[in-house]
Protein backbone atom coordinates (compact mmCIF):
# COMPACT_ATOMS: atom_id res chain seq x y z
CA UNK A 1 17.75 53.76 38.59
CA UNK A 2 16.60 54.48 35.15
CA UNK A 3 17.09 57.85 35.49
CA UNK A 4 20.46 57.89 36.49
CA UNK A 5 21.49 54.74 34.01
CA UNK A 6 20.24 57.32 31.59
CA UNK A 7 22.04 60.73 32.32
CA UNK A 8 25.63 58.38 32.12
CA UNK A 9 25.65 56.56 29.00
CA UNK A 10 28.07 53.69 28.50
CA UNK A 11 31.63 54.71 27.51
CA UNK A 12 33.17 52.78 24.61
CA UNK A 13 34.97 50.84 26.93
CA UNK A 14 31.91 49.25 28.52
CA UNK A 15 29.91 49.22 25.27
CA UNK A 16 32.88 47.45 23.88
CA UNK A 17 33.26 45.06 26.97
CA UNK A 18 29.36 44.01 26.35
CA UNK A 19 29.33 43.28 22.95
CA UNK A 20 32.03 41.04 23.84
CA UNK A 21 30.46 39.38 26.53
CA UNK A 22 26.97 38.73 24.93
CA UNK A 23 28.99 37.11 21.94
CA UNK A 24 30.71 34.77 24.13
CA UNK A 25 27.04 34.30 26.12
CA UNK A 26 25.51 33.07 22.93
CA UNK A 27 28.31 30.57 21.70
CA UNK A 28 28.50 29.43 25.29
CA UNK A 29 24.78 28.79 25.02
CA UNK A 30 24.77 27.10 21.82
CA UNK A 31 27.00 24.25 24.11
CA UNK A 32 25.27 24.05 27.07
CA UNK A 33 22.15 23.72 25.66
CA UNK A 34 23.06 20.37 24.22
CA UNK A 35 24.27 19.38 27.68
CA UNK A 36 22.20 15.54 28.87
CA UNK A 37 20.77 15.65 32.59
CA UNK A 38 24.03 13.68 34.03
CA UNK A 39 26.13 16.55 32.27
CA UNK A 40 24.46 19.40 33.85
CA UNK A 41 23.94 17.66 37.62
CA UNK A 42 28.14 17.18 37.49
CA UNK A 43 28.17 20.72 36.42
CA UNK A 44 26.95 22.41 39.00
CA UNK A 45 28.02 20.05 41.85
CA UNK A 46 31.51 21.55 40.44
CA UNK A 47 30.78 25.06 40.85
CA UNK A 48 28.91 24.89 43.84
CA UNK A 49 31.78 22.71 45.62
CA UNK A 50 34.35 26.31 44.11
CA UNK A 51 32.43 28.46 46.42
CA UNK A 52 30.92 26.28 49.02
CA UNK A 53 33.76 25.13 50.36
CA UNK A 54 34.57 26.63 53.95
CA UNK A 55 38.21 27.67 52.61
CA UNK A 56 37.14 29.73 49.67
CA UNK A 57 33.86 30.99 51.47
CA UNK A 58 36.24 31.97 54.73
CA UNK A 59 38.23 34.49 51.61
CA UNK A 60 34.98 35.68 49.65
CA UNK A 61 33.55 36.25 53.15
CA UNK A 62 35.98 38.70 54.32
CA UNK A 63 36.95 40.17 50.95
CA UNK A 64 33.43 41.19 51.03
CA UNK A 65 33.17 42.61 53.89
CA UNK A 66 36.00 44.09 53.62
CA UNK A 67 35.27 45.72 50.59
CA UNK A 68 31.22 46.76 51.16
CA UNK A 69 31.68 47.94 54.66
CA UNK A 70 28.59 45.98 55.57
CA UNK A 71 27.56 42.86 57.81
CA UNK A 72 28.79 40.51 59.82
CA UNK A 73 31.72 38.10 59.32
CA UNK A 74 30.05 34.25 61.41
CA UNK A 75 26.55 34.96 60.32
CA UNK A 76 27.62 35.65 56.63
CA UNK A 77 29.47 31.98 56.83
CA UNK A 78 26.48 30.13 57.25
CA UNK A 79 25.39 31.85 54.05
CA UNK A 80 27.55 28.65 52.73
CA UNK A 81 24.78 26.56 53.95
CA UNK A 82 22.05 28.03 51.58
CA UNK A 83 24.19 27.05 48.68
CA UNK A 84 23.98 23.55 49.98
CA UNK A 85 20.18 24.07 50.17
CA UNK A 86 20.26 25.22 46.36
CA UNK A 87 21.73 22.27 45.21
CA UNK A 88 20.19 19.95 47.36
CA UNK A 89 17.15 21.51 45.52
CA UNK A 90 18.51 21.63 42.08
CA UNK A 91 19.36 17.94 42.16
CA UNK A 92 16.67 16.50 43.00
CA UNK A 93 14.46 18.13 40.30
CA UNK A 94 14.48 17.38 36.80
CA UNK A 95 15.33 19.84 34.13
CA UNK A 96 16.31 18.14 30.92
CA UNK A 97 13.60 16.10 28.59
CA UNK A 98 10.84 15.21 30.31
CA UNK A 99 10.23 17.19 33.82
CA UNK A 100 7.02 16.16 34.84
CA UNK A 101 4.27 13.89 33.35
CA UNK A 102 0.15 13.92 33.66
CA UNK A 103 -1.08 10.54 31.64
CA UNK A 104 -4.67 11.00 33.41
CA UNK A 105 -4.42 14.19 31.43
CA UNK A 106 -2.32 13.38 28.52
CA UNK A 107 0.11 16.09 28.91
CA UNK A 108 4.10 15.94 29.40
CA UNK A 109 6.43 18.15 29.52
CA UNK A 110 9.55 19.37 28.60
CA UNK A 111 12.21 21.70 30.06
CA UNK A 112 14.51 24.03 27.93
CA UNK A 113 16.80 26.70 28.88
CA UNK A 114 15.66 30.40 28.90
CA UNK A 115 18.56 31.51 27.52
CA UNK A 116 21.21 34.61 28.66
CA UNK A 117 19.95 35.55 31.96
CA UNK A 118 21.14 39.11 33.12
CA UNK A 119 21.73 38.87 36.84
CA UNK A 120 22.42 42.32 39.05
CA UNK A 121 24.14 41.68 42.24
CA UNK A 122 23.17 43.22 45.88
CA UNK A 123 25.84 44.96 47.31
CA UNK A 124 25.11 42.15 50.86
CA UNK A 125 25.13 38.88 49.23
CA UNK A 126 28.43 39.64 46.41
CA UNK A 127 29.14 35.60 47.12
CA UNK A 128 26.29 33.67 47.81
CA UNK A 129 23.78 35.40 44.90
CA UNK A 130 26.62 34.77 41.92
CA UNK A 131 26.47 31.11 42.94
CA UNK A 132 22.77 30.39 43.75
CA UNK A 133 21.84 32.10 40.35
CA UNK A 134 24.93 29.89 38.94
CA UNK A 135 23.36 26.59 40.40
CA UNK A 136 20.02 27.10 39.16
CA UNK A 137 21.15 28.56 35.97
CA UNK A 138 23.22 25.36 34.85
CA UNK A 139 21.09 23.31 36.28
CA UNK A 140 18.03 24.62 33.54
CA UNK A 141 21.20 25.20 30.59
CA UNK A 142 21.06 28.96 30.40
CA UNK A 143 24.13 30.99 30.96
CA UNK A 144 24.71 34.15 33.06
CA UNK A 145 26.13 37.81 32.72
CA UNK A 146 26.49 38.97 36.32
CA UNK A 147 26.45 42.57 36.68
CA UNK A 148 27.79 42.96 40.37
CA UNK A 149 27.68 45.85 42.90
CA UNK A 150 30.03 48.33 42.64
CA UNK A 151 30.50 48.61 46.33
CA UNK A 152 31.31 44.84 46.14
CA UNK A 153 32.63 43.90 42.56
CA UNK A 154 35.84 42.72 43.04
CA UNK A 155 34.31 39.41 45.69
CA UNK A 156 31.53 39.30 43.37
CA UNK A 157 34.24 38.71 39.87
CA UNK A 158 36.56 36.59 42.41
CA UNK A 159 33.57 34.38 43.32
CA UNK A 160 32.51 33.97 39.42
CA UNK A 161 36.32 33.13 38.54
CA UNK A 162 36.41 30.25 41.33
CA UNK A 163 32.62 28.95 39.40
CA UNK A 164 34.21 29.34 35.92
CA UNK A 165 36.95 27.67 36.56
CA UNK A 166 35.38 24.49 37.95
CA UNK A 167 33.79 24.69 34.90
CA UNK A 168 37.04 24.73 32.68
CA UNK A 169 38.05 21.75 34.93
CA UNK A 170 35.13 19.60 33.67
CA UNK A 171 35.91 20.64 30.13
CA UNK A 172 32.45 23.26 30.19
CA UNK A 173 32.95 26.63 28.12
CA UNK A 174 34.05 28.89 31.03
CA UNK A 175 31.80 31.51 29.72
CA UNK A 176 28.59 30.03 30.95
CA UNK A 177 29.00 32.29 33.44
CA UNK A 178 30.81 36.07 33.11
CA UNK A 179 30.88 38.86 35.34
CA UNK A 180 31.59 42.69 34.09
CA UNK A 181 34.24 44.10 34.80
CA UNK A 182 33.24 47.69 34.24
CA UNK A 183 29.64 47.97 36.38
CA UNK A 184 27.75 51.01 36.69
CA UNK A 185 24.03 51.54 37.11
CA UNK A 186 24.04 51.53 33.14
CA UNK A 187 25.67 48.82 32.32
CA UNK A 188 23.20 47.34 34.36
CA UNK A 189 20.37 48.46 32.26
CA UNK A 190 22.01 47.72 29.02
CA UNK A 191 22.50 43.78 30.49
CA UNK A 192 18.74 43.76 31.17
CA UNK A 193 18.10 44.88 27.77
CA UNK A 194 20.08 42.21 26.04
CA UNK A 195 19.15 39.20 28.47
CA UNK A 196 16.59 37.07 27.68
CA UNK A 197 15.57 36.94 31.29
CA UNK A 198 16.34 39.18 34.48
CA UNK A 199 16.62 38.16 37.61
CA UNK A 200 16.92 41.56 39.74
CA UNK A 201 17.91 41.16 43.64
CA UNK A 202 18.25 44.17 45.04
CA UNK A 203 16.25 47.87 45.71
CA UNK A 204 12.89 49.08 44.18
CA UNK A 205 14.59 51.55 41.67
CA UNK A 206 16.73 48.37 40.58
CA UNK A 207 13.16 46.23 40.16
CA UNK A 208 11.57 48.58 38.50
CA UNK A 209 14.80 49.24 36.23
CA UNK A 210 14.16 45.43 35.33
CA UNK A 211 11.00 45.39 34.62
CA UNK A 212 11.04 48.55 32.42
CA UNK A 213 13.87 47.23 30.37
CA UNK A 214 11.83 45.22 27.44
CA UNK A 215 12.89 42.05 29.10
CA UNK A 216 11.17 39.58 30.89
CA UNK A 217 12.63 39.84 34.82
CA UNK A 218 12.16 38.52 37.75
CA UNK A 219 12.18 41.01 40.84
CA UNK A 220 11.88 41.51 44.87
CA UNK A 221 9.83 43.68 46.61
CA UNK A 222 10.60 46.14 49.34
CA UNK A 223 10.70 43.87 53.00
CA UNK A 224 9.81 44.63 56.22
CA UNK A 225 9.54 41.33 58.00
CA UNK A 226 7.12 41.24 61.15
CA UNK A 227 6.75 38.89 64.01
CA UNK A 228 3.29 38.64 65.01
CA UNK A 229 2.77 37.25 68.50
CA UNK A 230 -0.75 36.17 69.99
CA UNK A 231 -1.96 35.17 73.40
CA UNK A 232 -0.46 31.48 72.83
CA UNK A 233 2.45 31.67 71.73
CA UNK A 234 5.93 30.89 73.90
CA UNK A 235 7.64 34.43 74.72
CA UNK A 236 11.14 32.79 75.23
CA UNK A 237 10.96 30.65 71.42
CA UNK A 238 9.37 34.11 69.86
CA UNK A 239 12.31 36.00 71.20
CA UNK A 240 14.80 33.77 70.03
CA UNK A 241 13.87 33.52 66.81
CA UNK A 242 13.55 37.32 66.76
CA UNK A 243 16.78 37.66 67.82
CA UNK A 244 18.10 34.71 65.01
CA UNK A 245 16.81 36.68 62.42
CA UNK A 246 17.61 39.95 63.30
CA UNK A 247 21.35 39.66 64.31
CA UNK A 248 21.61 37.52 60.99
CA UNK A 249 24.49 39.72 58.87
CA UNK A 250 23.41 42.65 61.18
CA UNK A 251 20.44 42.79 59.73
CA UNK A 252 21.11 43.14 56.03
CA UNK A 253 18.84 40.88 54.77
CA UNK A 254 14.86 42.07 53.56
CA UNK A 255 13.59 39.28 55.81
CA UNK A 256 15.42 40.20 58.91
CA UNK A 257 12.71 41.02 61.57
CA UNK A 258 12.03 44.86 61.94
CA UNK A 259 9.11 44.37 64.05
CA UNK A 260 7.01 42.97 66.67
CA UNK A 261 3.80 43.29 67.46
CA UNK A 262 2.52 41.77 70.77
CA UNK A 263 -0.72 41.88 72.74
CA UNK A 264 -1.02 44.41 75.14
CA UNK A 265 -1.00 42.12 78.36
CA UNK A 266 2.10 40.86 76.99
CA UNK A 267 3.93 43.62 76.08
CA UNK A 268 6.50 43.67 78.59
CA UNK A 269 6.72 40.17 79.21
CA UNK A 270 7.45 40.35 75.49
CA UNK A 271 10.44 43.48 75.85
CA UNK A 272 12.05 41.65 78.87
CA UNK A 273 12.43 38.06 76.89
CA UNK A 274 14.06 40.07 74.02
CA UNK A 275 16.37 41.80 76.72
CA UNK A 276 17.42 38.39 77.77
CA UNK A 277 18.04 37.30 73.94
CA UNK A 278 20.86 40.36 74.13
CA UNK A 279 18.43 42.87 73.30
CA UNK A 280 19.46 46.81 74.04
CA UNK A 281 16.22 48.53 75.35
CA UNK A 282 17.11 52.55 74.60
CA UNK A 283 15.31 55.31 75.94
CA UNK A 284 12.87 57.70 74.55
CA UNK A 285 15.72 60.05 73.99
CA UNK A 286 17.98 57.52 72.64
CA UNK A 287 14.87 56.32 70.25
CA UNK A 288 14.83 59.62 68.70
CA UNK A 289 18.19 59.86 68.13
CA UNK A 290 18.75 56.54 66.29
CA UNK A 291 15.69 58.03 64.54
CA UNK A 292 17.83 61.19 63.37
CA UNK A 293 21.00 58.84 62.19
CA UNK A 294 18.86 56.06 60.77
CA UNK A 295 15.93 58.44 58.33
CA UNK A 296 16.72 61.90 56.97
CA UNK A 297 14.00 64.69 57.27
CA UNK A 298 11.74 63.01 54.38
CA UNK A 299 11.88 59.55 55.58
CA UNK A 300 14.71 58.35 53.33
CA UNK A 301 17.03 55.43 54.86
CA UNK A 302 20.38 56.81 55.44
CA UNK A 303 23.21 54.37 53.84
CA UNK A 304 25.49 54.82 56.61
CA UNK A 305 23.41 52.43 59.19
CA UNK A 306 22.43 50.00 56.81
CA UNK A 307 23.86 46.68 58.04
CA UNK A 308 26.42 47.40 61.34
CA UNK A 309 26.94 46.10 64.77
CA UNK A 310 24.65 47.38 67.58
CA UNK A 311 27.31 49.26 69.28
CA UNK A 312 28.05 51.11 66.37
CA UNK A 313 24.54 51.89 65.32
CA UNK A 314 24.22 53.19 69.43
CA UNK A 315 27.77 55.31 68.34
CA UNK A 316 26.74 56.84 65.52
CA UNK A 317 23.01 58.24 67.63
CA UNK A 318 25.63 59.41 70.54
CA UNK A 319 25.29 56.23 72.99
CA UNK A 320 27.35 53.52 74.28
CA UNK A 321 25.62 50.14 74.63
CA UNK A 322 27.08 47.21 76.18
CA UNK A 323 29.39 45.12 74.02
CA UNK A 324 27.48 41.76 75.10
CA UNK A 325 24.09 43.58 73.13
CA UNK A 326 23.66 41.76 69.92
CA UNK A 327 20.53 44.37 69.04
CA UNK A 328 18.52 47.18 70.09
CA UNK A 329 14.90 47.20 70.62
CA UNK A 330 13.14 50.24 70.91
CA UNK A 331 9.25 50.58 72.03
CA UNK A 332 7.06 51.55 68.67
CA UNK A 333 5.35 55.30 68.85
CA UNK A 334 2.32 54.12 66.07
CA UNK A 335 2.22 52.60 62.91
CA UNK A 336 1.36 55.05 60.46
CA UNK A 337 3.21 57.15 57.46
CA UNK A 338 5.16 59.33 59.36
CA UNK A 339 6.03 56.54 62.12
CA UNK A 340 9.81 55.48 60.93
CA UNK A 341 10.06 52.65 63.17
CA UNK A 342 7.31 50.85 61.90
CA UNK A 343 9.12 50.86 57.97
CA UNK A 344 11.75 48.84 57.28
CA UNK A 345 15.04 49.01 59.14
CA UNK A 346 18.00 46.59 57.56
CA UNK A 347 20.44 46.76 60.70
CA UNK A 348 20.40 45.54 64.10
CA UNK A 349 17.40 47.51 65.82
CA UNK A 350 13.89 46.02 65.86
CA UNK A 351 10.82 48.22 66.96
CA UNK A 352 8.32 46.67 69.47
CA UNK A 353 4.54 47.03 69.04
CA UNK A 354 1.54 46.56 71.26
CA UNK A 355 -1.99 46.06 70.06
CA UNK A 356 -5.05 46.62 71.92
CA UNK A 357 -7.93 44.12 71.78
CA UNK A 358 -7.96 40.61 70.32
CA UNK A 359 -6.68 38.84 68.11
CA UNK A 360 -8.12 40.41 65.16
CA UNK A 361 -7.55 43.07 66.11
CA UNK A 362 -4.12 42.11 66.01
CA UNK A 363 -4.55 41.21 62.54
CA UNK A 364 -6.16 44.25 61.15
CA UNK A 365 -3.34 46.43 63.13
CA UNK A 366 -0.51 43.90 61.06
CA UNK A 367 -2.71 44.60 57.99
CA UNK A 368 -2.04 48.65 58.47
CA UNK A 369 1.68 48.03 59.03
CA UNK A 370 2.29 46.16 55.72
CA UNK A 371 0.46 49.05 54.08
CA UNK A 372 2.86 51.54 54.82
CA UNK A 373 5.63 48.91 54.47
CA UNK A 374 6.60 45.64 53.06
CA UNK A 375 3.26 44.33 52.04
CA UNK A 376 3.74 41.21 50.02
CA UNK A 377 6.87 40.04 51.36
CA UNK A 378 7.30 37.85 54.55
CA UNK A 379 5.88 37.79 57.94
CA UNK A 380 5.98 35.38 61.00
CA UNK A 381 3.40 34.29 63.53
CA UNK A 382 4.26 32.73 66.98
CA UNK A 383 0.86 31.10 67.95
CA UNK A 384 0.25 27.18 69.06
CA UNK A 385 -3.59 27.80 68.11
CA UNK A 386 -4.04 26.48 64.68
CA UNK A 387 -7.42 28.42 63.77
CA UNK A 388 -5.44 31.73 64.48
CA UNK A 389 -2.36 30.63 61.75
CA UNK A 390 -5.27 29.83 59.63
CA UNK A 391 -7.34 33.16 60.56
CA UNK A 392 -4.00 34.63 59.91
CA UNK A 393 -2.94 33.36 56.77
CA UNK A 394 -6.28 33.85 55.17
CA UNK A 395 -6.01 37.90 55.92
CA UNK A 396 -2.38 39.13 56.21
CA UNK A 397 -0.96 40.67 52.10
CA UNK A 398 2.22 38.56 52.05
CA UNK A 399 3.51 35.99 50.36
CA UNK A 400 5.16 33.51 52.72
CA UNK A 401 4.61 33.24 56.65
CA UNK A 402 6.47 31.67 58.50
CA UNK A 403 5.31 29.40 61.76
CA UNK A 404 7.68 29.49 65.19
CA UNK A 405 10.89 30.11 62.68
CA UNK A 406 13.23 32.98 62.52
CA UNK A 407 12.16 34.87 59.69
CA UNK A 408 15.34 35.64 58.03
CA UNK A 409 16.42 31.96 58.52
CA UNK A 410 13.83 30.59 57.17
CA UNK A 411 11.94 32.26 54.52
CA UNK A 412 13.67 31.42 51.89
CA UNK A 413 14.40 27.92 52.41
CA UNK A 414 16.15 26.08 54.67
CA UNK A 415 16.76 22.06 55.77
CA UNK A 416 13.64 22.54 58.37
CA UNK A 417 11.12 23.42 56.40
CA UNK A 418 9.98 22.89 53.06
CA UNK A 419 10.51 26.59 51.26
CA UNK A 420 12.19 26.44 47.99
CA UNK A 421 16.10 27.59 48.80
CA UNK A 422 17.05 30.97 47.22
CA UNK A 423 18.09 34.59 47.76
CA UNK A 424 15.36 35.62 45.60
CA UNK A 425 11.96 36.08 46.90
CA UNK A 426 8.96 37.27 45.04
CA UNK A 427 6.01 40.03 46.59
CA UNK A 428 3.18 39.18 43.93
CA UNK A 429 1.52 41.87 42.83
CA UNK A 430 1.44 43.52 46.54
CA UNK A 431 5.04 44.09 45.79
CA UNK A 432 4.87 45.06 42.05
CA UNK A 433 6.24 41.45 41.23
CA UNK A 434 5.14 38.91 38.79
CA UNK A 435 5.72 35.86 41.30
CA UNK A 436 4.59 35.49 44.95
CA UNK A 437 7.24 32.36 45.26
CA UNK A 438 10.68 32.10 46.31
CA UNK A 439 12.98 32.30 42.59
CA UNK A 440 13.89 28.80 41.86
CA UNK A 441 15.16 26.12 39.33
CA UNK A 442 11.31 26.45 37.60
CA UNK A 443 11.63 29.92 37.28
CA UNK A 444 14.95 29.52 35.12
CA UNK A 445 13.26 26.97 32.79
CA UNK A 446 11.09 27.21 29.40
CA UNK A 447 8.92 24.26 29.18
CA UNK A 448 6.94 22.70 26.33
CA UNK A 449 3.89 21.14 26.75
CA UNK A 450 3.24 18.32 24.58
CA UNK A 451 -0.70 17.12 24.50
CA UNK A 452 -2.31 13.69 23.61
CA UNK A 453 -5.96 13.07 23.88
CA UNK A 454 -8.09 11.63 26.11
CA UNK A 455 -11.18 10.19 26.61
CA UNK A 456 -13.74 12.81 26.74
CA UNK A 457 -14.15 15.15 29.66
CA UNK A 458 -16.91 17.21 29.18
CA UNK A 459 -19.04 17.85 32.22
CA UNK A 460 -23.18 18.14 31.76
CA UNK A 461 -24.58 21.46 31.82
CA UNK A 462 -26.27 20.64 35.04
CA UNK A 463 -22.76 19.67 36.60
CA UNK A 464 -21.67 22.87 35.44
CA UNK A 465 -24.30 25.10 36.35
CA UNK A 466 -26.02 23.63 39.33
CA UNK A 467 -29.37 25.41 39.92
CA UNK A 468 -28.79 28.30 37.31
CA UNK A 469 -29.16 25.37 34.33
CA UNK A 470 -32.88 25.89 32.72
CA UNK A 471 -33.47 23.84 30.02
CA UNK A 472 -35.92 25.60 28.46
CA UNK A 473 -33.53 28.26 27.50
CA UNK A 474 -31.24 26.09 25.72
CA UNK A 475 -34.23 24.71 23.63
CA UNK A 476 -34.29 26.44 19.82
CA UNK A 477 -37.87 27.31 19.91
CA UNK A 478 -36.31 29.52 22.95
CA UNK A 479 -33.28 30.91 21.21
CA UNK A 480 -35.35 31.84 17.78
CA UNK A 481 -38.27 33.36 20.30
CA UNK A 482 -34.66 35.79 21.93
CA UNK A 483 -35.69 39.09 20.40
């Protein structure tokens, strides 16, 4: 992305249209920022309520779609729900004056806004990311320039109008929050450049665009979510969670599940549960011609299937599947470099794996999988046995795993488990991120720490040093004998 940001400059239109914006960022700022707790929590109730509602999300919806080309019109609704979740989570934390106090340890602490954060838009989410970065924003007193999608600008500056004007409406400055309205992959840059903070959703040139600009940024690493499936686990649950979070917006998502690896002697117990979930079994011959429409001859994703039914994926390889097929599963040929279907997909196919041996051997052959692909994202595990989850947990490069849950669903956040709700999920360093946790109201906060003392907590040096503590060499007749 830097590249290309760099051989198109900014015309004096957009240059113009920046310095514009930033000055209204900062005097919008300079309000906000004296904004009490009650202020803010009415605040972004307000703009959540402009976007959440099932009227106005029903429009951005299908102006999205409509616009991008991509996903799927019921499964992007419930996107309205993770909103919900974002609030539900903004709310009940604290975020102005004192957040959080340790009188054992003297310390308290206080939040403050970041500042202008700089946030670029995925072409998928050109609804729910404006307002989830909007929530959380408010909520810590920064403000936001939005630099949407071009694919999907014009849902991305209705969806920022609805949130500004709920803010007018409560007498806010409307431009807390401003979308461009001239986006390009270098007006992106510049609005890293001038943020105080970035928070980057989106592909690895974009993340690494972000965190080469001079800013401090918040990124996403490269997904390629992965059921894992041991001896215990309940075929019929694990395919219906498969099949949750990979018909999810057709598979859009980073988290949607690309694969599944399954123990040999339940391999095609495994394929026939996902047939009964609506899964499309195709042939050898039809595997290796999704393989020529989905990857070019260097292993590139091709745009065009990113994100579409099942029938049309099956079109576009030179098949018909039935229309009741929600997605296609075809049988993995290895995991290694030059193995496509191992890598990540983003559409409606998922590629089944067997592994040979036990359990972990299961593991290590997960291990291998993440190294070509995904490693630090997200994986799942369908197992009852609690030393396995454990074993599991303790071995596999990824940041979040999820337990008997739809993958997609789940991993970042939702009202049946306890994940912090976003659309932003860090890799750690696996993934060339700074954060291994879901991008949430903490992340959008400064904080000062403010210290009083305490009574004395120094530990003995043979607390602190167990059996390596020798006496005699702390003696001065020792030290003045040290050559």
């Amino acid at each position: 992305m830097a590249a290309s940001a760099a051989s198109t400059p900014l015309s004096t239109a957009q240059q113009e249209e920046l310095d514009a914006v930033f000055d209204r960022a900062r005097a919008a700022l300079a309000v906000i920022e004296t904004y009490d707790q009650d202020r803010v929590d009415r605040l972004i109730r307000a703009v959540a309520w402009a976007v959440a509602n099932r009227s106005s999300f029903h429009r951005l919806v299908g102006m999205g779609i409509e616009e991008s080309g991509l996903g799927d019109f019921d499964s992007r609704m419930n996107k309205r729900m993770k909103i919900r979740g974002v609030l539900r989570d903004a709310l009940r934390s604290p975020s102005v004056g004192i957040i959080e106090e340790d009188r054992e340890k003297g310390l308290v602490k206080y939040g403050k806004p970041v500042g202008v954060i700089g946030c670029v838009v995925p072409t998928t989410n050109p609804d729910l990311t404006p307002a989830g970065n909007a929530i959380y924003a408010i909520k810590a007193r920064d403000v936001v320039v939005f630099s949407p999608h071009p694919r999907s600008k014009h849902t991305t500056f209705e969806t920022v109008r609805l949130m500004r004007e709920a803010l007018e409406a409560e007498g806010a400055p409307a431009d807390i929050l401003q979308c461009i309205t001239l986006p390009s992959l270098a007006a992106s840059q510049e609005i890293m450049r001038r943020s105080d903070l970035v928070i980057a959703t989106g592909g690895q040139g974009l993340v690494r665009a972000a965190y080469s600009s001079g800013t401090p940024a918040y990124g996403v690493g490269a997904g390629n979510a992965t059921e894992f499936v041991d001896e215990t686990a309940d075929l019929r649950e694990t395919a219906r969670n498969c099949m949750l979070s990979k018909t999810s917006d057709f598979g859009s998502g980073c988290s949607a599940d690309g694969n599944v690896l399954v123990p040999a002697s339940r391999y095609r117990e495994m394929i026939e549960a996902l047939r009964a979930e609506g899964g499309y079994l195709a042939t050898a011959g039809q595997r290796a011609a999704l393989q020529a429409v989905m990857w070019d001859a260097e292993g590139h994703r091709l745009a065009d299937t990113v994100a579409i039914s099942p029938q049309q994926l099956a079109r576009a390889a030179g098949f018909d599947i039935p229309s009741e097929s929600r997605f296609i599963v075809v049988e993995g040929d290895g995991i290694a470099e030059d193995r496509q279907f191992c890598k990540e997909k983003l559409t409606t196919l998922m590629a089944v794996h067997a592994y040979e041996g036990g359990f972990e051997d299961g593991v290590e052959l997960a291990k291998r999988l993440y190294e070509i692909g995904g490693k630090g994202h997200s994986c799942g595990i369908a197992s009852t046995d609690d030393a396995h989850i454990d074993y599991f947990a303790r071995h596999m490069p990824v940041s979040r795993i999820m337990v008997r849950q739809p993958n997609s669903k789940a991993n970042a956040g939702s009202f049946t488990n306890g994940m912090p709700m976003t659309s932003s999920m860090g890799c750690g360093t696996w993934g060339g991120n700074i954060t291994s946790e879901n991008v949430s109201l903490r992340h959008y906060l400064n904080t000062t720490w403010v210290s009083r003392t305490i009574e004395e907590d120094r530990p003995t040096d043979e607390e602190l040093f167990g059996e390596f503590y020798d006496p005699a060499l702390e003696s001065a007749e020792a030290a003045a004998a040290t050559p």
